[in-house]
Protein backbone atom coordinates (compact mmCIF):
# COMPACT_ATOMS: atom_id res chain seq x y z
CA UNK A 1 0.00 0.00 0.00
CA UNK A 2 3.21 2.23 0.64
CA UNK A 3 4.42 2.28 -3.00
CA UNK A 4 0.85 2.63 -4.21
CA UNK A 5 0.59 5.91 -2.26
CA UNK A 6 3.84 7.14 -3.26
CA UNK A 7 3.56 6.38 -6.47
CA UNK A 8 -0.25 8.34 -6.69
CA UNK A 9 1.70 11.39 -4.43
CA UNK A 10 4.22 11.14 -7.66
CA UNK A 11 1.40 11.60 -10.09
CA UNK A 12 -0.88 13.87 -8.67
CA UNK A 13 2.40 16.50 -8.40
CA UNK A 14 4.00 15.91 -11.40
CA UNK A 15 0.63 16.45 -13.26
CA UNK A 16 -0.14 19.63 -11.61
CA UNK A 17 3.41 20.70 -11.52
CA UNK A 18 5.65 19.62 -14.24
CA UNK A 19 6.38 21.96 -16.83
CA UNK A 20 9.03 21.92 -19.89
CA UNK A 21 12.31 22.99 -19.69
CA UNK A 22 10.66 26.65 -21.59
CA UNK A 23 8.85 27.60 -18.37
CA UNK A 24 11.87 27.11 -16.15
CA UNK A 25 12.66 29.62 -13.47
CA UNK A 26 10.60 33.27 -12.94
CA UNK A 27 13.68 35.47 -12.26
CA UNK A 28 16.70 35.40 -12.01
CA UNK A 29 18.63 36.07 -8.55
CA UNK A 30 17.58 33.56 -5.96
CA UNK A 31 15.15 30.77 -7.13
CA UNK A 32 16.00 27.90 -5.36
CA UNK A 33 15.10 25.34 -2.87
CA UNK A 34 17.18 23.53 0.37
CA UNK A 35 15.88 20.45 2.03
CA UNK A 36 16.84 20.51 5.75
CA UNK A 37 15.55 17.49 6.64
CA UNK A 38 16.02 14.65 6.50
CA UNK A 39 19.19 14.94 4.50
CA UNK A 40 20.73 18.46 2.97
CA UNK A 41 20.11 19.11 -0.87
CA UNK A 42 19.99 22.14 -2.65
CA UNK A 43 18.78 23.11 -5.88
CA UNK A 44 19.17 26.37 -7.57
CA UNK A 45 16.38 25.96 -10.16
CA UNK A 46 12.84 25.39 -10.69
CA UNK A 47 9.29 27.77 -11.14
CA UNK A 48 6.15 29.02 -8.82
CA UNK A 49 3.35 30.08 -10.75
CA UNK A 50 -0.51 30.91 -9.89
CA UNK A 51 -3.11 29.63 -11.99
CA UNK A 52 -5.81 31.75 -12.80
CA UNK A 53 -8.18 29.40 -10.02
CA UNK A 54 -5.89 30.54 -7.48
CA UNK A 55 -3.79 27.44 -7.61
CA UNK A 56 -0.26 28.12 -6.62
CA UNK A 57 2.00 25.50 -7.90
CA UNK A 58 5.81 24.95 -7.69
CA UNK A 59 8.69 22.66 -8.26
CA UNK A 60 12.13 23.23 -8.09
CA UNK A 61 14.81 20.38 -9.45
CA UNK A 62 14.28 18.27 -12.25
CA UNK A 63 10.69 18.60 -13.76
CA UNK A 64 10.44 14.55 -13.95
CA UNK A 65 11.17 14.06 -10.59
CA UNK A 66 11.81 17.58 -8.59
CA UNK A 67 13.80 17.94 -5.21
CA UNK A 68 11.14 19.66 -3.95
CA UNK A 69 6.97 19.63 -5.34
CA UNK A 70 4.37 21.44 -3.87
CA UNK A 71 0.90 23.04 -4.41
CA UNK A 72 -1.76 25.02 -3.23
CA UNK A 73 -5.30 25.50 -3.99
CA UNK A 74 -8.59 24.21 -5.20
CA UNK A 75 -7.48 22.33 -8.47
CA UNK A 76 -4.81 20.42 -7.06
CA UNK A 77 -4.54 16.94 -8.30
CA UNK A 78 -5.87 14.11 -5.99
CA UNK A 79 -6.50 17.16 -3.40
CA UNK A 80 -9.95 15.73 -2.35
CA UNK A 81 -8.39 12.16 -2.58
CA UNK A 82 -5.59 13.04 0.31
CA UNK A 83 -7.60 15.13 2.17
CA UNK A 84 -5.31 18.51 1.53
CA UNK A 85 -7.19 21.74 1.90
CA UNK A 86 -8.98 23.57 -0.89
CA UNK A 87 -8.49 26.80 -0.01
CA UNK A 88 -7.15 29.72 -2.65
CA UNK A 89 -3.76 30.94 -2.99
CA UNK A 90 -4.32 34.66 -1.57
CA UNK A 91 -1.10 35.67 -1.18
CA UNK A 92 2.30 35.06 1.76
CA UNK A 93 0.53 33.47 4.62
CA UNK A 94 0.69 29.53 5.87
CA UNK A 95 -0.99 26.92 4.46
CA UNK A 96 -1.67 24.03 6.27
CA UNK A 97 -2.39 20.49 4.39
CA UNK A 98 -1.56 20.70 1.46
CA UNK A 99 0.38 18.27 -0.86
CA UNK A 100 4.15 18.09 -0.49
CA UNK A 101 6.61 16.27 -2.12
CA UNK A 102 10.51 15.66 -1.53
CA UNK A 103 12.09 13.05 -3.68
CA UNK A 104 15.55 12.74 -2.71
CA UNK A 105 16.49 9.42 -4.95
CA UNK A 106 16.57 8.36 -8.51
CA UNK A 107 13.10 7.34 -8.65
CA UNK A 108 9.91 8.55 -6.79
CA UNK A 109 9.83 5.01 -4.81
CA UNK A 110 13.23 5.52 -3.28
CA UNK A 111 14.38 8.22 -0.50
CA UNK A 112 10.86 9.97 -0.99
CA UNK A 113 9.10 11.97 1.43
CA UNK A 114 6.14 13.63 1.27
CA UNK A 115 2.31 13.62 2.15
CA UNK A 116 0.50 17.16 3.30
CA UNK A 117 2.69 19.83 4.76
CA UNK A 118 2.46 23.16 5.87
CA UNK A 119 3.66 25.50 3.60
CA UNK A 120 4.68 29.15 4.11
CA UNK A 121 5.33 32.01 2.03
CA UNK A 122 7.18 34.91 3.87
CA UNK A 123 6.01 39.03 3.34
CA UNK A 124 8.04 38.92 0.34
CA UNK A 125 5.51 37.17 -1.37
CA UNK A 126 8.40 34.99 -2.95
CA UNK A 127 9.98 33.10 -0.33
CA UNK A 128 8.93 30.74 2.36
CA UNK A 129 9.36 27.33 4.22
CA UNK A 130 8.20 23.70 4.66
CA UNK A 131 7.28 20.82 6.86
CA UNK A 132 5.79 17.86 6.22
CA UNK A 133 2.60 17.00 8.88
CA UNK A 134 4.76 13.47 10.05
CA UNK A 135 8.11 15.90 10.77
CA UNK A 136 10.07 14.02 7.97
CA UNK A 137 10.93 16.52 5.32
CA UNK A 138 11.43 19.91 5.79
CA UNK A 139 12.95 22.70 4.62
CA UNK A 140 13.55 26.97 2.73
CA UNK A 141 12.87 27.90 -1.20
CA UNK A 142 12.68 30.81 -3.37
CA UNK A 143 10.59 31.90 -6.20
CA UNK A 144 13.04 34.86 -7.56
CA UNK A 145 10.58 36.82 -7.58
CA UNK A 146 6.62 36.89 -6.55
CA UNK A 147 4.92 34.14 -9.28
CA UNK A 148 2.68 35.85 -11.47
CA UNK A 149 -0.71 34.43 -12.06
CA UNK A 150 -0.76 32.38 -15.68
């Protein structure tokens, strides 16, 4: 049942947050992402972006299988499935329950954590941290710059 429900946590991100190598990252100072926990990685690429339902997605790493996956809002995939909150995106604030997703291996079975979290975005409106609701992953990214809604 473990695989089954890491392998539908793979899915439901990469469909709602994998985009082509065209849309990579919105600015271009500081976009990156750090896993604290449970093991330090850092990535200094990826996207955020807010869909025009006021779904905030983002995903920084590879766009197959990111470092770090995570979205907010109404239209998330398998949202009602996982039991993550439906709330908007309205702006820096925390977010509690939604979907999460640290892959740390070469495939999404292996070294993967994830689940709902808490996410929040800092005053800056581009920046913000993580935690996963069991305490296993956690960690910092940045945007660039605020995500513009698509």
């Amino acid at each position: 049942m473990r695989v089954n429900a890491r392998a539908i946590l793979c899915a439901s991100l990469l469909g709602t947050c994998a985009v082509s190598a065209r849309a990579v990252a919105q600015g271009a100072s500081s976009v990156s992402a750090t896993i604290e926990k449970p093991k330090l990685r850092a990535v200094a690429n990826g996207f955020c972006r807010i869909l025009s339902d006021g779904t905030f997605t983002a995903n920084w790493g590879r766009s197959d299988l990111p470092l770090l996956a995570f979205t907010i809002g109404p239209k998330a995939s398998m949202a009602k499935e996982m039991h993550a909150s439906l709330a908007s995106f309205v702006g820096p604030g925390r977010y509690p329950d939604v979907i999460v997703a640290v892959y740390l291996g070469s495939t999404a079975l292996v070294d993967s954590y994830g689940g709902l979290g808490t996410i929040t975005i800092n005053p800056d409106g581009h920046s913000g941290s993580f935690k996963t609701n069991d305490g296993k992953a956690a960690g910092h990214f940045d945007c660039g710059s605020p995500p513009k809604r698509s």
